[in-house]
N, C-alpha and C. Protein backbone atom coordinates (compact mmCIF):
# COMPACT_ATOMS: atom_id res chain seq x y z
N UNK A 1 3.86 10.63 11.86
CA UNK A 1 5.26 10.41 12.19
C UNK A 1 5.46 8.91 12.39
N UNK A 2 6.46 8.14 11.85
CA UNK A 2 6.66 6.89 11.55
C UNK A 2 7.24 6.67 13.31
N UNK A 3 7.25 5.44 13.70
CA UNK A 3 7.93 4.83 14.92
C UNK A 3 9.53 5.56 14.68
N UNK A 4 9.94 5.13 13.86
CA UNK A 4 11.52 5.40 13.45
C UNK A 4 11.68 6.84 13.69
N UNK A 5 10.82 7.74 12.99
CA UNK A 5 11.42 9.02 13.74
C UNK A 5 10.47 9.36 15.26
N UNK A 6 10.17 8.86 15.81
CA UNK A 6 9.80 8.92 16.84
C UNK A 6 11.13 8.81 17.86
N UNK A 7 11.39 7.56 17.39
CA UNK A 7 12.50 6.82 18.41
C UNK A 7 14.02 7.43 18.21
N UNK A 8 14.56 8.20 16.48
CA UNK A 8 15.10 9.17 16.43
C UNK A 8 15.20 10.73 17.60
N UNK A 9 13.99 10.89 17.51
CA UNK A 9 13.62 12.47 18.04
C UNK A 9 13.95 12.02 19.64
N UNK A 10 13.18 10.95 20.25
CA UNK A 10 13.87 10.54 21.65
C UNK A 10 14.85 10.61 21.95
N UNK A 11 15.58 10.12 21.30
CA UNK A 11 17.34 9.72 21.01
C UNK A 11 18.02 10.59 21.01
N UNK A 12 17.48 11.55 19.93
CA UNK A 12 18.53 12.75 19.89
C UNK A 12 18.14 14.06 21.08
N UNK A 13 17.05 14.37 21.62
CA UNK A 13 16.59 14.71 22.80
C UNK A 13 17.42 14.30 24.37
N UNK A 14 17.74 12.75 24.03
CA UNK A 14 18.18 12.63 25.27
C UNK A 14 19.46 13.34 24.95
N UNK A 15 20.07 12.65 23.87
CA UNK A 15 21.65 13.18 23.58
C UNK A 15 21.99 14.39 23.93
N UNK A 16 21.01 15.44 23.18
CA UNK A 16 21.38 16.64 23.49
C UNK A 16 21.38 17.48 24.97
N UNK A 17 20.54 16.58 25.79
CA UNK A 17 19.95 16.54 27.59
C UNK A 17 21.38 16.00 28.08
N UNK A 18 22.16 15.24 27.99
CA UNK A 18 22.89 14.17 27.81
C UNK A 18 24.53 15.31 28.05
N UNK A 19 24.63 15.20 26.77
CA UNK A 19 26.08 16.43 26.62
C UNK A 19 26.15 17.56 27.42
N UNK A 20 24.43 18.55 27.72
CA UNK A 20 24.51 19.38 28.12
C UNK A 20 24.67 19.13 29.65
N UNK A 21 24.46 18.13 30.46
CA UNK A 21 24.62 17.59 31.98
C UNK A 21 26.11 17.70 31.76
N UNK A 22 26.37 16.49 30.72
CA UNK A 22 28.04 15.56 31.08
C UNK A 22 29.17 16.92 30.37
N UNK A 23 29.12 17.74 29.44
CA UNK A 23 30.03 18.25 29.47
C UNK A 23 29.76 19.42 29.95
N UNK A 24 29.03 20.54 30.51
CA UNK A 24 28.41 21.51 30.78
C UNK A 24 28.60 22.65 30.00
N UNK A 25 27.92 22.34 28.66
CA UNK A 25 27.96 23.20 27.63
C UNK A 25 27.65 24.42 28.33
N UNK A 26 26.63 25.12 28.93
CA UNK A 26 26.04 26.18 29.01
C UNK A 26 26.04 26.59 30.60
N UNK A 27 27.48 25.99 30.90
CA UNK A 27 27.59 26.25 32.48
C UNK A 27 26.32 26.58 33.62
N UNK A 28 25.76 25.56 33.23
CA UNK A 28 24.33 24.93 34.58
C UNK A 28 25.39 24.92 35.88
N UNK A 29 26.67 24.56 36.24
CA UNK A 29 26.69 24.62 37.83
C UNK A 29 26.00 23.72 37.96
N UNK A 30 25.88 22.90 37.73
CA UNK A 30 25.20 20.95 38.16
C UNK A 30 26.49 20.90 39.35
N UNK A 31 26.28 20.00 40.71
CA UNK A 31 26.93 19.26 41.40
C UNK A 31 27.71 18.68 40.62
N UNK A 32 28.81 18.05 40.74
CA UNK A 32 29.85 17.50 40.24
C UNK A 32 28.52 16.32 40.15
N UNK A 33 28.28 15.56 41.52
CA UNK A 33 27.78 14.40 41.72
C UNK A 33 26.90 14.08 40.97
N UNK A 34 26.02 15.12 40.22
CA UNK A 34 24.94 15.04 38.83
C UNK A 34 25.75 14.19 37.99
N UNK A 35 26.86 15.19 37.39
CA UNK A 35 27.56 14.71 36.29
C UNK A 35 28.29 13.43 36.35
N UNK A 36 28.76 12.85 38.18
CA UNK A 36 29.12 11.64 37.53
C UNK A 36 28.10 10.54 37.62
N UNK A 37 26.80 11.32 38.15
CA UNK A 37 25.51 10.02 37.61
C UNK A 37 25.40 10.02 36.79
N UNK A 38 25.70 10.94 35.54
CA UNK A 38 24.78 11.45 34.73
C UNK A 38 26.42 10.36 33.29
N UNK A 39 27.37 10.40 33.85
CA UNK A 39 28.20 9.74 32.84
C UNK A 39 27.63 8.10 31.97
N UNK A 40 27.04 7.56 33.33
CA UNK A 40 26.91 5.90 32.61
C UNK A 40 25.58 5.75 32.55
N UNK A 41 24.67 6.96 32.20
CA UNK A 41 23.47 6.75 32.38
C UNK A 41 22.97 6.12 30.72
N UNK A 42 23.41 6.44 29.89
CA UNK A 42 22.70 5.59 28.71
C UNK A 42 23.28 4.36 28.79
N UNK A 43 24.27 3.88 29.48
CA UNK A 43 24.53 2.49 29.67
C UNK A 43 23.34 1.66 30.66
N UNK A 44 23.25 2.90 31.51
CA UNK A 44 21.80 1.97 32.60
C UNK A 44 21.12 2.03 31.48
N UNK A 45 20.41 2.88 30.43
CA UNK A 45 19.31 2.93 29.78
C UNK A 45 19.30 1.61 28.91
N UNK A 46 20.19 1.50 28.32
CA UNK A 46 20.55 0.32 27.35
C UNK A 46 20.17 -1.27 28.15
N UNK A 47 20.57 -1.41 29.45
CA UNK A 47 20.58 -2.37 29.95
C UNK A 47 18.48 -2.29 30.96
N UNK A 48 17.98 -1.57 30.75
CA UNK A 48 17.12 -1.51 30.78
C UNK A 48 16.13 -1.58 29.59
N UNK A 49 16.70 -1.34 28.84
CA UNK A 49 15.57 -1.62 27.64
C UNK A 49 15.61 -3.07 27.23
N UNK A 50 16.48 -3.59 27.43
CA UNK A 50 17.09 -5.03 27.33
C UNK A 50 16.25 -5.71 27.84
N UNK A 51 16.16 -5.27 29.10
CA UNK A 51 15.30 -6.36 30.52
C UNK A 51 14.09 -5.85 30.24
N UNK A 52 13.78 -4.73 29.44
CA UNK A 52 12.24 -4.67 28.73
C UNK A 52 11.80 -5.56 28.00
N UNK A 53 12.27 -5.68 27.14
CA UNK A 53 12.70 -6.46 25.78
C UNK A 53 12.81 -7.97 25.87
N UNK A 54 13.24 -7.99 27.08
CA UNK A 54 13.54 -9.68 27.00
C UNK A 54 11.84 -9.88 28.08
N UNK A 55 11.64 -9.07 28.47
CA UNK A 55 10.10 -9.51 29.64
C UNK A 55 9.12 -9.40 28.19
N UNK A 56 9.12 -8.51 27.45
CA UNK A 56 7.63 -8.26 26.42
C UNK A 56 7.82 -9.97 25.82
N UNK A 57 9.20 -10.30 25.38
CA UNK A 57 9.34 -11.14 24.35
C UNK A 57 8.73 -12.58 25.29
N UNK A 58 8.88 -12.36 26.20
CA UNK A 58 8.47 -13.88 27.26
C UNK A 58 7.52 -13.54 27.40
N UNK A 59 6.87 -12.60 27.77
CA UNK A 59 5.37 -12.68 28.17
C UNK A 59 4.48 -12.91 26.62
N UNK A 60 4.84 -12.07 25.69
CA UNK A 60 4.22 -12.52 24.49
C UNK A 60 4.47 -14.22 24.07
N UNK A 61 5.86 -14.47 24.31
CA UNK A 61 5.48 -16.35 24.13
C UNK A 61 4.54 -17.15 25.08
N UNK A 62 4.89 -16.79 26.31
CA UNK A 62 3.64 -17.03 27.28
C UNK A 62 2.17 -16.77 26.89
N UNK A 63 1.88 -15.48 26.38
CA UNK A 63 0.35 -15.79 26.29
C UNK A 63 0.31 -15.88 24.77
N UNK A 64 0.87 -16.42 23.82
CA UNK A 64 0.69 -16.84 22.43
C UNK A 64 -0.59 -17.46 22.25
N UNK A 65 -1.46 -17.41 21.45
CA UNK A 65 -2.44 -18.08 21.17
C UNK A 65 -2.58 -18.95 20.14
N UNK A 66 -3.11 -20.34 20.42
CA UNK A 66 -3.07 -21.31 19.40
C UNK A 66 -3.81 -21.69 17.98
N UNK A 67 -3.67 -21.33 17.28
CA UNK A 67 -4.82 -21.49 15.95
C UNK A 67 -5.27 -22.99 15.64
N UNK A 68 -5.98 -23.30 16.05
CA UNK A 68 -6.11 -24.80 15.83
C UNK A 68 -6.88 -25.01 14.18
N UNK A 69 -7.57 -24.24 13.37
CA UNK A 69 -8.47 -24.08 12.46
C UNK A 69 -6.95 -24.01 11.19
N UNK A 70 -6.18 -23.08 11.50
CA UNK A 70 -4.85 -23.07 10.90
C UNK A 70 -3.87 -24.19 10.71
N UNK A 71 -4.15 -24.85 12.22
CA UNK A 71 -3.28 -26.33 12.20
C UNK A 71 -3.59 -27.25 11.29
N UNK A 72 -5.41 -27.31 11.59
CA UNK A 72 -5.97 -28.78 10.78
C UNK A 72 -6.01 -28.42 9.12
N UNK A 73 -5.68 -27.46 8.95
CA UNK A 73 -5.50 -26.73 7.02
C UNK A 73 -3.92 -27.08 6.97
N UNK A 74 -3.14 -26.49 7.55
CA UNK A 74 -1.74 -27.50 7.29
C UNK A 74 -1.74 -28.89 7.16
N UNK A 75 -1.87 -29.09 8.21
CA UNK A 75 -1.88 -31.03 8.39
C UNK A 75 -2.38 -30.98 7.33
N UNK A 76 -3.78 -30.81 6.59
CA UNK A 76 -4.02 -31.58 5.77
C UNK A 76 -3.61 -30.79 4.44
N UNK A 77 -2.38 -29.95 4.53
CA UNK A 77 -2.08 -29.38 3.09
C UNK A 77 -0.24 -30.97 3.02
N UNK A 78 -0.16 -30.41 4.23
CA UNK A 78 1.11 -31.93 4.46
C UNK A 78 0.49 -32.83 3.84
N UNK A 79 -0.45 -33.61 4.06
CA UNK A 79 -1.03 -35.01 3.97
C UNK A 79 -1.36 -35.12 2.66
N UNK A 80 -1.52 -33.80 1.72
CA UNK A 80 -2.22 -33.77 0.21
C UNK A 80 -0.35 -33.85 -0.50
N UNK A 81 0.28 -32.54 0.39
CA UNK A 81 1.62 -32.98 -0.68
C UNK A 81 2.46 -34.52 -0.42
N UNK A 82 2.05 -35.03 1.12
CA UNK A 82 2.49 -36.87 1.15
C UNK A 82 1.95 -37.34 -0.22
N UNK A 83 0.58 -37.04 -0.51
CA UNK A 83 0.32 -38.01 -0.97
C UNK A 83 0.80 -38.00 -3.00
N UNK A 84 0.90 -36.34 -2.95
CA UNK A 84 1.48 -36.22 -4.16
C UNK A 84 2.91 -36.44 -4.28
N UNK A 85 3.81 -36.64 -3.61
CA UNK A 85 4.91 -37.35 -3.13
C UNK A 85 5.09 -38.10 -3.94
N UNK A 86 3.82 -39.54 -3.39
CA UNK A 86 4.10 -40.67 -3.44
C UNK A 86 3.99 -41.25 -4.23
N UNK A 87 2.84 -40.81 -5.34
CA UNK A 87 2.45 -40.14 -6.51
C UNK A 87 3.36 -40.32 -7.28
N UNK A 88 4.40 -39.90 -7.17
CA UNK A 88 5.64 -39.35 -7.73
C UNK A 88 7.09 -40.25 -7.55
N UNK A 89 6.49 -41.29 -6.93
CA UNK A 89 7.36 -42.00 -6.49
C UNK A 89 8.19 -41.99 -5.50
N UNK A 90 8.23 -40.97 -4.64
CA UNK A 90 9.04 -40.61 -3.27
C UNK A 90 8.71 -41.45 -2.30
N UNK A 91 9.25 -42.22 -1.94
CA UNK A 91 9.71 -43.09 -0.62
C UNK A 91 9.73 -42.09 0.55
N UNK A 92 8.85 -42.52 1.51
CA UNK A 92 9.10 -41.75 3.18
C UNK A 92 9.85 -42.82 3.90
């Protein structure tokens, strides 16, 4: 099963969890007070996945790791096309 229908099947799981609280399809007799937690709750969800989302994305720039073996093969792929550049007559 791909991520995508994973995150589908969640989705539509809650939805259907979701309608059956907020409109009371199948007359559960929920507290009123369920249903009006239960109204802005994929808005909390949304704003929580957010503040997920924005912590993974900082902590992954935080512990990024540096390729230095990668760097010194650039630099010197830069320094080969400077020099074919110049070669060529291009002014820096």
């Amino acid at each position: 099963m791909t991520k995508l229908l994973q995150w589908l099947l969640g989705a539509s799981v809650f939805g259907v969890a979701w309608g059956l609280v907020v409109l009371d399809l199948m007359n559960l007799r929920l507290p009123r007070a369920y249903r009006e937690v239960a109204w802005p709750m994929p808005m909390y969800l949304l704003v929580v996945f957010g503040c997920y989302s924005l912590a993974t994305v900082g902590y992954r720039v935080a512990t990024f790791n540096d390729c230095r073996e990668a760097a010194k093969e650039l630099q010197a792929q830069i320094q080969e096309a400077n020099l074919d550049l110049q070669k060529k007559g291009l002014k820096f």
